[in-house]
C-alpha atoms as a PDB file:
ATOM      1  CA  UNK A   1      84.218  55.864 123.794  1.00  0.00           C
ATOM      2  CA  UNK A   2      82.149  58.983 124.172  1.00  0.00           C
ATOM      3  CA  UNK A   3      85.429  60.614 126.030  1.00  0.00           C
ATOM      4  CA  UNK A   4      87.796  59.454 123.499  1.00  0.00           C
ATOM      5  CA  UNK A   5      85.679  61.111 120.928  1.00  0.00           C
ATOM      6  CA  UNK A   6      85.791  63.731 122.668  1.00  0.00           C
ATOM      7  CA  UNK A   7      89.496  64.039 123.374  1.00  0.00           C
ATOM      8  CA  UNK A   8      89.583  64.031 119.618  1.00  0.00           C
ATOM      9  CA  UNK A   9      87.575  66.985 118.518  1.00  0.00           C
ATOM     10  CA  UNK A  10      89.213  68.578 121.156  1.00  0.00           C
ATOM     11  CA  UNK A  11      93.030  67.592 119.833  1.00  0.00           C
ATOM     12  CA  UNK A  12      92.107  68.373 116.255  1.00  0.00           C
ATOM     13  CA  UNK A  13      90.263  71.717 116.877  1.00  0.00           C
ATOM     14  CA  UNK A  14      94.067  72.634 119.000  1.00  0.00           C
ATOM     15  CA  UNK A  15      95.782  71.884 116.030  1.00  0.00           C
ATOM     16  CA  UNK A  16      93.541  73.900 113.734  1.00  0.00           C
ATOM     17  CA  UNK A  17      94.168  76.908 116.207  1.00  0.00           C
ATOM     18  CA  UNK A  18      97.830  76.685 115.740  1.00  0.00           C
ATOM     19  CA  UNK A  19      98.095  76.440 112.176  1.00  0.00           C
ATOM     20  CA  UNK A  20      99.598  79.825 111.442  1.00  0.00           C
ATOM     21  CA  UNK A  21      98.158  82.844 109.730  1.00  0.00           C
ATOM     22  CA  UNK A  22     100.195  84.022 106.679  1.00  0.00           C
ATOM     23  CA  UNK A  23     102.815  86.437 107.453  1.00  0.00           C
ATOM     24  CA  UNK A  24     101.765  89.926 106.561  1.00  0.00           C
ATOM     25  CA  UNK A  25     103.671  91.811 103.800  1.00  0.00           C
ATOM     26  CA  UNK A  26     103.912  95.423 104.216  1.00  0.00           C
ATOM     27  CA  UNK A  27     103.946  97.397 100.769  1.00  0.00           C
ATOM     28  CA  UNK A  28     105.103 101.394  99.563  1.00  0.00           C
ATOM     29  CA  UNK A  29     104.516 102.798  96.211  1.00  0.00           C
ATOM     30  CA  UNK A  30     108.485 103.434  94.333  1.00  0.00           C
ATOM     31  CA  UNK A  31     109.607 106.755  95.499  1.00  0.00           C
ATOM     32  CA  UNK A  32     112.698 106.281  92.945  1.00  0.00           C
ATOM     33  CA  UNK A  33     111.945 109.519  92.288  1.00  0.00           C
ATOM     34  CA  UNK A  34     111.194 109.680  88.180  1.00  0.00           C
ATOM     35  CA  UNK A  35     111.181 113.095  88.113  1.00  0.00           C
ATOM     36  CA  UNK A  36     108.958 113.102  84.377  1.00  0.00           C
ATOM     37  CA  UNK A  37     107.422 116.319  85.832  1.00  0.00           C
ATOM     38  CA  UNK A  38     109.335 119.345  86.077  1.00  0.00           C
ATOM     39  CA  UNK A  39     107.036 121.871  87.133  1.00  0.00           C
ATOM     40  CA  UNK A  40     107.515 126.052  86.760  1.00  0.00           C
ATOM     41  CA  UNK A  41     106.348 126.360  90.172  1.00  0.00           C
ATOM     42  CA  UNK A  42     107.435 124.728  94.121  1.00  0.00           C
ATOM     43  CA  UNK A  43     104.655 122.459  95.260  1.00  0.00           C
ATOM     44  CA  UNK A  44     103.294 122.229  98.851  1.00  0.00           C
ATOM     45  CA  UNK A  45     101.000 119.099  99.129  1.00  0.00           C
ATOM     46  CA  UNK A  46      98.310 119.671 102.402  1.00  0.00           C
ATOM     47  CA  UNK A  47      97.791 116.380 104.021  1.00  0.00           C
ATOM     48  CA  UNK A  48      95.166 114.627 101.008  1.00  0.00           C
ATOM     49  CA  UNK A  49      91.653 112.474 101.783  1.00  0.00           C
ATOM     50  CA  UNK A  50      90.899 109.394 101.166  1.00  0.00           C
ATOM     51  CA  UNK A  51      87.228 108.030 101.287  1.00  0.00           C
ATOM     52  CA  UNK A  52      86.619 105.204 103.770  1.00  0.00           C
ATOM     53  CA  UNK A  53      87.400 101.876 101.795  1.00  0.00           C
ATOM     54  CA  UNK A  54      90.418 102.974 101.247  1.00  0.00           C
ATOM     55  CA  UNK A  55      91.779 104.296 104.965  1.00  0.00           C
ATOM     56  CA  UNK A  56      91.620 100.719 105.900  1.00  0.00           C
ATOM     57  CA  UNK A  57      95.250 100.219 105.267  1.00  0.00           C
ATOM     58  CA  UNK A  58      94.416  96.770 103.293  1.00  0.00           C
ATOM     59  CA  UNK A  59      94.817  96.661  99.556  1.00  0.00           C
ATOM     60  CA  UNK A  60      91.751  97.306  97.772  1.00  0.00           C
ATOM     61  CA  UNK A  61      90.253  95.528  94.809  1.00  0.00           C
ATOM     62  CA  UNK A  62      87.184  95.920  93.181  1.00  0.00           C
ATOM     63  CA  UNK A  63      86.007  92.497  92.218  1.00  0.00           C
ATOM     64  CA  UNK A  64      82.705  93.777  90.845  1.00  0.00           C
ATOM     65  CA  UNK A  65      80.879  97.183  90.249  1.00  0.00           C
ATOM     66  CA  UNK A  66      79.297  96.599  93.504  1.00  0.00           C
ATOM     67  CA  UNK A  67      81.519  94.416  95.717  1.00  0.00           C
ATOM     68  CA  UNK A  68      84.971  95.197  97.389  1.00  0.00           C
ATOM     69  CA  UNK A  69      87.248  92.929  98.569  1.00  0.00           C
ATOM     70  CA  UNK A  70      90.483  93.376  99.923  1.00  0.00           C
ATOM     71  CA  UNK A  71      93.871  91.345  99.680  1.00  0.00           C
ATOM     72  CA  UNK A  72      94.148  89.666 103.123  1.00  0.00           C
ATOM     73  CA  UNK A  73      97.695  89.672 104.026  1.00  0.00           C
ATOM     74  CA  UNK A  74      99.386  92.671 102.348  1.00  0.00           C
ATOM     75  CA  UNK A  75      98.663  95.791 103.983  1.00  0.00           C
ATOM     76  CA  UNK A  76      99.836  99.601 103.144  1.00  0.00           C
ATOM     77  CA  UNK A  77     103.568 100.398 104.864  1.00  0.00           C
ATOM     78  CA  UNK A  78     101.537 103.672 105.946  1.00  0.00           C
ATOM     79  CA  UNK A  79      98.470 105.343 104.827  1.00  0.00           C
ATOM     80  CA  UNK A  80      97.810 105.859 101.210  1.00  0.00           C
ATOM     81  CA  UNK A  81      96.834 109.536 101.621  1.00  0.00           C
ATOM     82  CA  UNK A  82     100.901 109.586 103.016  1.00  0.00           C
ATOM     83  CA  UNK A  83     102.196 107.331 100.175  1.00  0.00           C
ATOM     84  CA  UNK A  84     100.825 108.941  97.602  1.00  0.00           C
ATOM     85  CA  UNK A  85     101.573 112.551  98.446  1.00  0.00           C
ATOM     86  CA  UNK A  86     105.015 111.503  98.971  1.00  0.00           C
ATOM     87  CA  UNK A  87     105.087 109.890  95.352  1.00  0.00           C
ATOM     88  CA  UNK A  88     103.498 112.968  93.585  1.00  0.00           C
ATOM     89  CA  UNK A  89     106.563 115.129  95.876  1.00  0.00           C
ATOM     90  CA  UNK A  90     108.805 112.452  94.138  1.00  0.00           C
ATOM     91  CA  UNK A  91     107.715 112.905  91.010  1.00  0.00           C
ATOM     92  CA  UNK A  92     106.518 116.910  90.031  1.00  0.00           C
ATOM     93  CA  UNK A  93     110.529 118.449  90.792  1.00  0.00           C
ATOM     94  CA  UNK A  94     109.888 122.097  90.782  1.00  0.00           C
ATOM     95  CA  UNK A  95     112.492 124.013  88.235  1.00  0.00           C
ATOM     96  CA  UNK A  96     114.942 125.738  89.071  1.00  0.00           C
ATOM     97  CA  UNK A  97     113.628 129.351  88.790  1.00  0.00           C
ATOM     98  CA  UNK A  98     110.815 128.533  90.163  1.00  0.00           C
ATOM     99  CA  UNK A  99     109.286 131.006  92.553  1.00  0.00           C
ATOM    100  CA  UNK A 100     105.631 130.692  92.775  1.00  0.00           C
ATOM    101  CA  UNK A 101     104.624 128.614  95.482  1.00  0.00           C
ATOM    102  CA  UNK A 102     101.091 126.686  94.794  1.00  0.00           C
ATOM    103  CA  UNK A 103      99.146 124.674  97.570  1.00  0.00           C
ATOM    104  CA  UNK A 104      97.757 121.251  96.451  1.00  0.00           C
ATOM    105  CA  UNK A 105      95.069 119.882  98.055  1.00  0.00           C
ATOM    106  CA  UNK A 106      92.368 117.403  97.245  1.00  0.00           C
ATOM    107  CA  UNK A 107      91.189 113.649  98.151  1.00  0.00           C
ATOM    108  CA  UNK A 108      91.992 110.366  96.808  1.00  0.00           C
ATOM    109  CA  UNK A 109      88.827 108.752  95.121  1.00  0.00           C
ATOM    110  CA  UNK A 110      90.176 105.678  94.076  1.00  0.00           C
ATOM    111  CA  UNK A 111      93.333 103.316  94.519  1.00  0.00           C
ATOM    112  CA  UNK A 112      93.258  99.570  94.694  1.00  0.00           C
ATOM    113  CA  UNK A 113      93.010  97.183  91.620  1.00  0.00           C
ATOM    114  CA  UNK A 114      89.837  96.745  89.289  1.00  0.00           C
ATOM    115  CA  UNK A 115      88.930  93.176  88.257  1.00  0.00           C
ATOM    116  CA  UNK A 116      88.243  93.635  84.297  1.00  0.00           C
ATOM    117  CA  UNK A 117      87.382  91.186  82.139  1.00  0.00           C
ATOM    118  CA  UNK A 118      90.097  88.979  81.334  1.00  0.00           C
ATOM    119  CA  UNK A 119      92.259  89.827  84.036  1.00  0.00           C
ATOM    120  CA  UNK A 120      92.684  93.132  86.052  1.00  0.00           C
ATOM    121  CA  UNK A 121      93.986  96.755  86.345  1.00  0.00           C
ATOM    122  CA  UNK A 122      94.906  99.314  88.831  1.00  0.00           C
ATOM    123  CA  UNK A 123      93.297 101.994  89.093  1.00  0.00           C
ATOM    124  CA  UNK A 124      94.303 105.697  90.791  1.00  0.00           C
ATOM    125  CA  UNK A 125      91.574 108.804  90.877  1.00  0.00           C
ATOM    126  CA  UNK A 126      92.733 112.074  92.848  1.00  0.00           C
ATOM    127  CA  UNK A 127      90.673 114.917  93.043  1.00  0.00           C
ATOM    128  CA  UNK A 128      93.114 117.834  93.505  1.00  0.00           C
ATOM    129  CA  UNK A 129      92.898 121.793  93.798  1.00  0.00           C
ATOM    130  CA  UNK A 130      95.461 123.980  93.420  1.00  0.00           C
ATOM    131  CA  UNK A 131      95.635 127.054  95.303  1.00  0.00           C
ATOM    132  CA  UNK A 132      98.209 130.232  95.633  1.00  0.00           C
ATOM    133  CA  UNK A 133      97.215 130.976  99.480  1.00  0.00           C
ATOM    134  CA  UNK A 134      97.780 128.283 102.000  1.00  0.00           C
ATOM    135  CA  UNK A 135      94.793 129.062 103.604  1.00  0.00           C
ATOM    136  CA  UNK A 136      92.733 128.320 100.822  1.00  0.00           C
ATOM    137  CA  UNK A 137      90.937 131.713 101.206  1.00  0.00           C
ATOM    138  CA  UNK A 138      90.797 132.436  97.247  1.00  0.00           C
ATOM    139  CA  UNK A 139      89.566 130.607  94.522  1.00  0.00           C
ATOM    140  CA  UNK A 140      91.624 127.352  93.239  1.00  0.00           C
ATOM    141  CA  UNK A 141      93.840 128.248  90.366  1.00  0.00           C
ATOM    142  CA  UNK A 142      93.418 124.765  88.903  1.00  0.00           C
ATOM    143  CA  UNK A 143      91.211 121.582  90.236  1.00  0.00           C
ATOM    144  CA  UNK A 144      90.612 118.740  88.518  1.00  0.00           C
ATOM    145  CA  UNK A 145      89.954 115.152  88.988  1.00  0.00           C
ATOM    146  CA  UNK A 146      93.363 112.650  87.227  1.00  0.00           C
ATOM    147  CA  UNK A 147      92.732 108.804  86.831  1.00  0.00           C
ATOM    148  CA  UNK A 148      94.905 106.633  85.617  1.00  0.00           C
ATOM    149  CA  UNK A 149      94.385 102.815  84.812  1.00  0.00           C
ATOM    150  CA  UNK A 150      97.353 100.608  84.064  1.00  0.00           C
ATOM    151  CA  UNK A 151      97.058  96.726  83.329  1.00  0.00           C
ATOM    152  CA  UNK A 152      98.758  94.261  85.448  1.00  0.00           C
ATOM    153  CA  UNK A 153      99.991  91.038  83.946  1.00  0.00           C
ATOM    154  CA  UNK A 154      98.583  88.785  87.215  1.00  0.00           C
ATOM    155  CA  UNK A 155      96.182  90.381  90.370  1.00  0.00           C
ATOM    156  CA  UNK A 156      98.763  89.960  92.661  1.00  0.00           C
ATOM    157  CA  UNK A 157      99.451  92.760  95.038  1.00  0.00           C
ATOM    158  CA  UNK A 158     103.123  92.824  94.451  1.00  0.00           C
ATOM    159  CA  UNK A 159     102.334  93.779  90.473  1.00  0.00           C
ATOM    160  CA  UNK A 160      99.060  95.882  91.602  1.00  0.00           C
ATOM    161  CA  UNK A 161     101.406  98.321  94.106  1.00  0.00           C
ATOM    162  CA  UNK A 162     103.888  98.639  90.807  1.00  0.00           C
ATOM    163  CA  UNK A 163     101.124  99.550  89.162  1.00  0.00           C
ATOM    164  CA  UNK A 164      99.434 101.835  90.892  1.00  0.00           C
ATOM    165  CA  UNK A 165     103.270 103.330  91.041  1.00  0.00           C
ATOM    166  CA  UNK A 166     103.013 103.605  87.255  1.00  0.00           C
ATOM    167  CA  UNK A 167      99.514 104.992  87.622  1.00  0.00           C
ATOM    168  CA  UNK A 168     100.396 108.577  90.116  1.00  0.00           C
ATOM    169  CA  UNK A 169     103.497 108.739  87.540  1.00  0.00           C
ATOM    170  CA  UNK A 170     100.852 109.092  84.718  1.00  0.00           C
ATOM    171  CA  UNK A 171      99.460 111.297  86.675  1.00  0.00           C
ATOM    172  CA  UNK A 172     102.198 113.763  88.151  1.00  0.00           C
ATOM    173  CA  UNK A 173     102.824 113.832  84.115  1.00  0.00           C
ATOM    174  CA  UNK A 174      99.587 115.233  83.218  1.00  0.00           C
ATOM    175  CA  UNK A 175      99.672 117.572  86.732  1.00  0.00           C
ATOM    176  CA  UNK A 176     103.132 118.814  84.959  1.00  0.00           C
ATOM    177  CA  UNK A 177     101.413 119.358  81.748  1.00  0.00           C
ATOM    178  CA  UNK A 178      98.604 121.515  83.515  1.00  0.00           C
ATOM    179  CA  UNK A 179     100.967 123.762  85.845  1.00  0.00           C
ATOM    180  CA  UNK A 180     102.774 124.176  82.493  1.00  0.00           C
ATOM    181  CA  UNK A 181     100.205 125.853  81.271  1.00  0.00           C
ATOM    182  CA  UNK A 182      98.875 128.058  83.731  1.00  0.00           C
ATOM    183  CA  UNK A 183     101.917 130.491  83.516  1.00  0.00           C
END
């Protein structure tokens, strides 16, 4: 009896092990390309930061003030430093007489969703410097932090990538707005 119990535990704890893991979904922000920010000058992003909860690759959320969790099988096609550098390229199209060349660099603060009351949002905060010399050997012409929050109708990371989409489009608007100004 003792064997046959154990032959048991032993078939049943096998067939727990193959149960399989959900499939992973790999996920990019839309590089449609909205073009909402023509810019008077040619943009060169430098290769952007991120701060360690976010380099994991995993989607992000922020289920409290003080507690992160992370969406367990949706990962980030590449890193988010990549993605979203290649989203603000996307979206700030220099004119066409531009000349002036400015280097952007800066870190990405925040990027994942935000459980809110009554449902959640994603959230995007880049800390970004503009500078004329590559180098970065003069002062920044412009630096300033841009957040964006935009509500998503259910936390699932499918709506929460289109989001954050929205959210650097928000962004690359206000970016356009700035550089607008500074000639």
């Amino acid at each position: 009896m003792k064997r046959l119990c154990c032959l048991i535990m032993l078939a049943v704890i096998a067939a727990a092990g193959c149960a399989s893991a959900p499939e992973t979904r790999y996920y990019t922000l839309d590089m449609q390309g909205g073009g909402r920010g023509v810019v008077p000058v040619r943009l060169e992003i430098l290769p952007l930061d991120s701060i360690q909860p976010l380099s994991r690759g995993q989607i992000l959320i922020q289920a409290t003030p003080t507690e992160i969790e992370y969406y367990a099988a949706d990962r980030w096609a590449a890193g988010i430093e990549e993605l979203v550098a290649r989203k603000l390229e996307v979206e700030l199209v220099p004119s066409p007489d531009a000349d002036r060349v400015l280097y952007v660099s800066g870190a990405i603060l925040d990027f994942g969703q935000v459980d809110v009351e009554g449902g959640a949002e994603a959230c995007a905060t880049l800390r970004l410097s503009f500078y004329a010399d590559r180098r970065r050997e003069t002062p920044a012409v412009l630096e300033k932090t841009y957040a964006a929050r935009v509500a998503v109708a259910e936390p699932t990371a499918e709506t929460v990538v289109g989001a954050l989409s929205d959210a650097v489009e928000r962004i690359a608007s206000v970016i356009a707005a700035d550089l607008k100004n500074l000639s």
